[in-house]
Protein backbone atom coordinates (compact mmCIF):
# COMPACT_ATOMS: atom_id res chain seq x y z
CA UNK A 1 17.56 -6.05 -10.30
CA UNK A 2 14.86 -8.64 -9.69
CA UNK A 3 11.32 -7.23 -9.31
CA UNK A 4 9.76 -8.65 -6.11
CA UNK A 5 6.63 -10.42 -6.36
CA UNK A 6 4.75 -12.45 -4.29
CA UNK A 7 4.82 -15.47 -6.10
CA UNK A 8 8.56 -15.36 -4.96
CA UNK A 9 8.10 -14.77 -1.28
CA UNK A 10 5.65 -16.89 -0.57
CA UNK A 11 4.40 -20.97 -1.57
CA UNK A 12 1.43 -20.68 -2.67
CA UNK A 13 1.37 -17.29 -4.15
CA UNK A 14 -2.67 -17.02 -2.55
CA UNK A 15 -1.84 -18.22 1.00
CA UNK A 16 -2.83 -16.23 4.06
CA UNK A 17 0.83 -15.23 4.77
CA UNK A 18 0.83 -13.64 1.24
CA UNK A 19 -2.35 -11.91 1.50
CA UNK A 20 -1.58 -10.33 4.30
CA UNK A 21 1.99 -9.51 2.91
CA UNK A 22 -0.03 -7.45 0.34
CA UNK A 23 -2.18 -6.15 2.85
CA UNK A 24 0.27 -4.60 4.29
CA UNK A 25 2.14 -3.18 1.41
CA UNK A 26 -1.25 -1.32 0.28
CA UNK A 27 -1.97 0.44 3.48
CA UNK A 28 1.41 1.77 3.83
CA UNK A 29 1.26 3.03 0.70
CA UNK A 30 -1.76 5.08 1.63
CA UNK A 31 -0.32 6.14 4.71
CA UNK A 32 2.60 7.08 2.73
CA UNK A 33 5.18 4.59 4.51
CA UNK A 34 5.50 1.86 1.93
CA UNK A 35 8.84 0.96 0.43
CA UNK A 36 10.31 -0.28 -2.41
CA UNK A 37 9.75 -3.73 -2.24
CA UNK A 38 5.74 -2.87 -0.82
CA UNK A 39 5.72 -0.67 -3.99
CA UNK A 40 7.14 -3.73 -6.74
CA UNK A 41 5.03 -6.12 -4.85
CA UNK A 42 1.90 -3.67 -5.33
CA UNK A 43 2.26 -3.17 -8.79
CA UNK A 44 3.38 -6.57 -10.03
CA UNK A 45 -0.28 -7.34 -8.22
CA UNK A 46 -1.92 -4.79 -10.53
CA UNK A 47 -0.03 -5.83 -13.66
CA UNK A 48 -1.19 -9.65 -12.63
CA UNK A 49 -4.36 -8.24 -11.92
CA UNK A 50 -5.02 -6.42 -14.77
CA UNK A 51 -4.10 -8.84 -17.18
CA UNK A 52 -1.80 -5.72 -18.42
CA UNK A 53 1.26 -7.60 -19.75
CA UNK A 54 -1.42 -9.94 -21.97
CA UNK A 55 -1.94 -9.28 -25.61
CA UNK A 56 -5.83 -9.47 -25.36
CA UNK A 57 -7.08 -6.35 -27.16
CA UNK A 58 -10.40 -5.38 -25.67
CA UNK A 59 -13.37 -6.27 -27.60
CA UNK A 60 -15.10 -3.31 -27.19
CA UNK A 61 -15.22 0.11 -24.58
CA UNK A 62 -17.45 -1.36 -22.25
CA UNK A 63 -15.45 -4.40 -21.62
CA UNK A 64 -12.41 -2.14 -21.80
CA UNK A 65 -14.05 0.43 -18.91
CA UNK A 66 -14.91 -2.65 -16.82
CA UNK A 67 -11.35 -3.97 -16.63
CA UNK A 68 -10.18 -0.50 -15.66
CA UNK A 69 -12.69 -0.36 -13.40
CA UNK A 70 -11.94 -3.53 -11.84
CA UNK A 71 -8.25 -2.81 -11.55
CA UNK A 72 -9.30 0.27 -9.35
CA UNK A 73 -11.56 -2.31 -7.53
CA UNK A 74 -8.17 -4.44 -6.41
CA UNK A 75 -6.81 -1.07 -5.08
CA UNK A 76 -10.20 -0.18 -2.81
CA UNK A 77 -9.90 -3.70 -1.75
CA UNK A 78 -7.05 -4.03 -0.34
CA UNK A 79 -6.74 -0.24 1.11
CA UNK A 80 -9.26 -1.16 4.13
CA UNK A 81 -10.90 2.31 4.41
CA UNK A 82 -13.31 3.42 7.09
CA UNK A 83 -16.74 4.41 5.82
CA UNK A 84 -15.58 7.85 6.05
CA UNK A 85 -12.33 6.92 4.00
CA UNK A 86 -14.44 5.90 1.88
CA UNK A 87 -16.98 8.56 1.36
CA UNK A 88 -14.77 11.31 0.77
CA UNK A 89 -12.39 9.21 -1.82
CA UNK A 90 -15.72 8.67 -3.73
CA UNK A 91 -16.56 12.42 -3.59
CA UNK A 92 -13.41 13.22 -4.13
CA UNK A 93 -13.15 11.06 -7.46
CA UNK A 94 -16.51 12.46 -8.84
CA UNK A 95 -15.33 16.27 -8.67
CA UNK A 96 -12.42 14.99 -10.21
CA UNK A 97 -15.00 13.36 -13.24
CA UNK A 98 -16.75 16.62 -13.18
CA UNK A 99 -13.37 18.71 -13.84
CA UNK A 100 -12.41 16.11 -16.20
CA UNK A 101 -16.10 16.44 -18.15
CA UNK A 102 -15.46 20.40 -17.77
CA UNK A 103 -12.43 20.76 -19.06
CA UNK A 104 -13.44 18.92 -22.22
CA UNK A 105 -11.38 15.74 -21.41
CA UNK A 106 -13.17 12.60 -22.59
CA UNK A 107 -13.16 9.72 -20.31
């Protein structure tokens, strides 16, 4: 099997055609239509993203907690929600803190 990527589909890897490629592969993933190629293309993008596959041990939390936050940061970017979308994801993800904090679970 060869993982799909971008950088394979398309010359340059940052061209319109690609972005849109991508584009398209997040948004049917939250609609819940994407397919296997829209999923290896979306997370070889994270794993570029993230710098994951990089041997760069993070100098401290903070920097550590920015990167993850950043990763989440390419997801809301490319996911093209309405303000409402995006209202109730960010309540949504704070009751999830809060159960987090309740239950005792560090984050």
């Amino acid at each position: 099997m060869i993982w799909r990527r971008l950088s394979a589909l398309f010359r340059p890897r940052n061209s319109a055609r690609a972005e849109y490629r991508l584009f398209a592969a997040y948004n049917r993933f939250r609609a819940g239509e994407a397919n296997a190629e829209d999923a290896e293309l979306m997370i070889a993008d994270l794993a570029n993203f993230t710098g994951f596959y990089r041997v760069h041990p993070p100098d401290d939390a903070l920097a550590f907690q920015e990167g993850k936050r950043a990763a989440f940061g390419r997801l809301f970017y490319f996911l093209n929600l309405s303000e409402a979308e995006a209202r109730l994801l960010a309540e949504a993800a704070r009751a999830e803190t809060l159960a987090d904090q309740t239950e005792g679970i560090d984050l």
